[in-house]
N, C-alpha and C. Protein backbone atom coordinates (compact mmCIF):
# COMPACT_ATOMS: atom_id res chain seq x y z
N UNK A 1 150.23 -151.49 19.52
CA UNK A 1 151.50 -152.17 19.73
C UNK A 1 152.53 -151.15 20.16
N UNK A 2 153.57 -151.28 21.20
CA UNK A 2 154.12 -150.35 21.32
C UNK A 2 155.45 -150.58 20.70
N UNK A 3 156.00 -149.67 20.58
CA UNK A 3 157.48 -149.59 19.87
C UNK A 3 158.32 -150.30 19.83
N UNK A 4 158.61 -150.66 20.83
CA UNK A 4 159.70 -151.64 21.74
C UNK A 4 159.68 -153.14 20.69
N UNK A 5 158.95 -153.87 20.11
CA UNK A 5 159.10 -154.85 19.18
C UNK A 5 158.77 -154.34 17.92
N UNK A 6 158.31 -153.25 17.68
CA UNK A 6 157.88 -152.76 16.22
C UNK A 6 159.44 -153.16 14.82
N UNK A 7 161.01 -152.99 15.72
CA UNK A 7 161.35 -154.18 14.54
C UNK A 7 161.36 -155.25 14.44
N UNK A 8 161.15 -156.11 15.35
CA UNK A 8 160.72 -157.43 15.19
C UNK A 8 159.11 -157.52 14.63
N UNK A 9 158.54 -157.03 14.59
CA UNK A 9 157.22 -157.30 14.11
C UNK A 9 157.40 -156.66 12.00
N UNK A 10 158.14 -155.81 11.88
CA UNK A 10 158.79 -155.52 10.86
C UNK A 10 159.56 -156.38 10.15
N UNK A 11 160.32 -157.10 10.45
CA UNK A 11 160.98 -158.33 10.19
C UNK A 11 160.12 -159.34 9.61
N UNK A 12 159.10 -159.37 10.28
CA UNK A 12 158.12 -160.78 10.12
C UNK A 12 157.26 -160.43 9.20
N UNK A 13 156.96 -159.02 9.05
CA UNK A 13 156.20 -158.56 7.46
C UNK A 13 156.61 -158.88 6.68
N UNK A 14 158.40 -158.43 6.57
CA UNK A 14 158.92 -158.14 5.26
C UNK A 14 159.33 -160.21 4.81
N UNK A 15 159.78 -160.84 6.08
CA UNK A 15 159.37 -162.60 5.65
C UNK A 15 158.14 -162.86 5.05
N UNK A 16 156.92 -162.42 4.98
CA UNK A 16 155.70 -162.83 4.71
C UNK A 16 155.80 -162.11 3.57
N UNK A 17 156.25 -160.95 3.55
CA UNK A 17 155.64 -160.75 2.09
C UNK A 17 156.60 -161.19 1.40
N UNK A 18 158.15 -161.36 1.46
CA UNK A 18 158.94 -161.54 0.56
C UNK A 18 158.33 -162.94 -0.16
N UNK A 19 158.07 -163.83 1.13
CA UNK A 19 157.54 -165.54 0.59
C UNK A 19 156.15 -165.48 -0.07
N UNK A 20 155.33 -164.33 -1.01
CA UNK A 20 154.63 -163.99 -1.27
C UNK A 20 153.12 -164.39 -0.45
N UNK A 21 153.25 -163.86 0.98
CA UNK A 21 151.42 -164.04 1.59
C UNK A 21 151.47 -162.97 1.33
N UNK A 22 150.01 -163.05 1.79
CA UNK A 22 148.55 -161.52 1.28
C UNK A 22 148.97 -160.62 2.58
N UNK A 23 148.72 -159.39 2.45
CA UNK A 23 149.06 -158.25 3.48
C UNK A 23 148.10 -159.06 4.91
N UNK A 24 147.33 -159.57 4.55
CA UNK A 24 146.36 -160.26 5.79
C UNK A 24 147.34 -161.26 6.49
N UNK A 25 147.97 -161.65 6.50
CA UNK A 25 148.61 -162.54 6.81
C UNK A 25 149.84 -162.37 6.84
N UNK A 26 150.73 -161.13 6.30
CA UNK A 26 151.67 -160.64 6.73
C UNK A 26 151.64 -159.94 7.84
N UNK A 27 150.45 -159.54 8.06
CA UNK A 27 149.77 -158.18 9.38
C UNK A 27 149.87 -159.55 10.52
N UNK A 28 149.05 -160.83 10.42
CA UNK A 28 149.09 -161.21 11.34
C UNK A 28 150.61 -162.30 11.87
N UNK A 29 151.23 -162.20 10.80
CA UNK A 29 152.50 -162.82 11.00
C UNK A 29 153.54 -161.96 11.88
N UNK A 30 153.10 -160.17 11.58
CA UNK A 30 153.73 -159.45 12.34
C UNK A 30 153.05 -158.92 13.78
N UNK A 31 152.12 -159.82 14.07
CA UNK A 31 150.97 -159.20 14.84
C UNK A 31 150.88 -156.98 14.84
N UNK A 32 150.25 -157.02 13.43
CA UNK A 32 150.17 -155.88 13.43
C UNK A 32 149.15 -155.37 12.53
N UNK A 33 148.39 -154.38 12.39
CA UNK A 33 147.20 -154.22 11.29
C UNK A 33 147.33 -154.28 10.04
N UNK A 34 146.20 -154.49 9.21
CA UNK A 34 146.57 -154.34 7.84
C UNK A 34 147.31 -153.44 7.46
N UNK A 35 146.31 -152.12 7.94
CA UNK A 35 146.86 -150.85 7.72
C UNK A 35 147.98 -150.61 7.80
N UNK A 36 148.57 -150.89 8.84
CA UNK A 36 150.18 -150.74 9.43
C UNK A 36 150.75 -151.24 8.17
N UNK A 37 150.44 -152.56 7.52
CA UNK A 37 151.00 -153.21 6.67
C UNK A 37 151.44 -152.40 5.46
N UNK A 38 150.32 -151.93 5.05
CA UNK A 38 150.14 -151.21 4.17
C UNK A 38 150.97 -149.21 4.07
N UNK A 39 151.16 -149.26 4.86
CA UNK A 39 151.60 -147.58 5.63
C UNK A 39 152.92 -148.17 5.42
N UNK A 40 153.79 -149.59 6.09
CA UNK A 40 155.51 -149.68 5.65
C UNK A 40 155.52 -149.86 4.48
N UNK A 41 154.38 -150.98 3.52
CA UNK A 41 154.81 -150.80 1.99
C UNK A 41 155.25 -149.31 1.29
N UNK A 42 154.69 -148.84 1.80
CA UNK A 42 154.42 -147.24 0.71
C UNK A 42 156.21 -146.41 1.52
N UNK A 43 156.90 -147.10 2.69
CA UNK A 43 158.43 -146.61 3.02
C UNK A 43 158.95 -147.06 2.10
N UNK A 44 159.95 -145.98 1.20
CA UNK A 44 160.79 -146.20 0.16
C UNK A 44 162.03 -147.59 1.43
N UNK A 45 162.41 -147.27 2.67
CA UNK A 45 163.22 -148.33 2.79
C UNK A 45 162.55 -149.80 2.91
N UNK A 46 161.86 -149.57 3.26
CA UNK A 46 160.94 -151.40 3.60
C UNK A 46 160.33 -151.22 1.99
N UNK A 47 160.49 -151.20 1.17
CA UNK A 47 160.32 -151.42 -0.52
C UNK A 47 161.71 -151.90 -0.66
N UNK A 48 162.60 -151.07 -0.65
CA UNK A 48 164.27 -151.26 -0.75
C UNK A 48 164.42 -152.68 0.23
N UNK A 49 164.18 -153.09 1.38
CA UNK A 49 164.42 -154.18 2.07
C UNK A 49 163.85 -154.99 1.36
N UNK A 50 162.28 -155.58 0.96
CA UNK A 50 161.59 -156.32 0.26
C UNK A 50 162.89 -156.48 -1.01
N UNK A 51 162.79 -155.57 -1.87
CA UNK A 51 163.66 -156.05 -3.01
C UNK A 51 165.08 -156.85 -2.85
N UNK A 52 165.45 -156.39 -1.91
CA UNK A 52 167.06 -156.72 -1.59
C UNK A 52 166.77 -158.27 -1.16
N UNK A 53 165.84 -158.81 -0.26
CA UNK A 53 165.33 -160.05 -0.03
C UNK A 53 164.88 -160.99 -0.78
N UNK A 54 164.17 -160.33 -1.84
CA UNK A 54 163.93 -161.26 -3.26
C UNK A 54 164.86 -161.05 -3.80
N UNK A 55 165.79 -160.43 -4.12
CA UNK A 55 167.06 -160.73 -5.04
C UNK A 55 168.33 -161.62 -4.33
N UNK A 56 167.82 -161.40 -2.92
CA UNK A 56 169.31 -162.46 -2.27
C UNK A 56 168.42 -163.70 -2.58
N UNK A 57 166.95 -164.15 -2.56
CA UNK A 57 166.71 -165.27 -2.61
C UNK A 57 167.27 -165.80 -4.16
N UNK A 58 166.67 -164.90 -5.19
CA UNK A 58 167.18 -165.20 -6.39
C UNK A 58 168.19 -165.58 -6.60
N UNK A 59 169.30 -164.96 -6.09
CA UNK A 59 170.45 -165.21 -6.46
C UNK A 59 170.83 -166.66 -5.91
N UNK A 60 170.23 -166.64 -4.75
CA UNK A 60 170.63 -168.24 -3.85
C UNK A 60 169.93 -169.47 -5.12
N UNK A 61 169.10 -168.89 -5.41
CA UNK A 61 168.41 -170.01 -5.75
C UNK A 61 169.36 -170.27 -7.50
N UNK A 62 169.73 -169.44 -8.43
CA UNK A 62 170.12 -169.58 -9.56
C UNK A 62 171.18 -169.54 -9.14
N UNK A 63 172.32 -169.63 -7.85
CA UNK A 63 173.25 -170.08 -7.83
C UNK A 63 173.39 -171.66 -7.30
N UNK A 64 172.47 -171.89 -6.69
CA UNK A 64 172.40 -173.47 -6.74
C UNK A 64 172.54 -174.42 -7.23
């Protein structure tokens, strides 16, 4: 994959995993490898993004 969409394909991980799918299906939601998948989990910022995404959902949702 070349660079040029790598944050849009980033984007679509961190949707898949936040809505809890399996790295298999976050890879192909981002059209990108498992591996790949697995290589942004272990970035302290795409950990920091994931969290910040489940806590804005949280908050949406217990402010409802």
């Amino acid at each position: 994959m070349s660079g040029g969409n790598r944050s849009g394909a980033k984007t679509a991980v961190l949707a898949a995993l936040v809505k809890g799918d399996t790295i298999a299906d976050a890879a192909a939601a981002g059209a990108v490898s498992e591996r790949t998948v697995y290589k942004w989990k272990n970035e302290p910022d795409f950990q920091n993004e994931i969290s910040r995404m489940r806590r804005e959902i949280l908050d949406r949702t217990v402010g409802a």
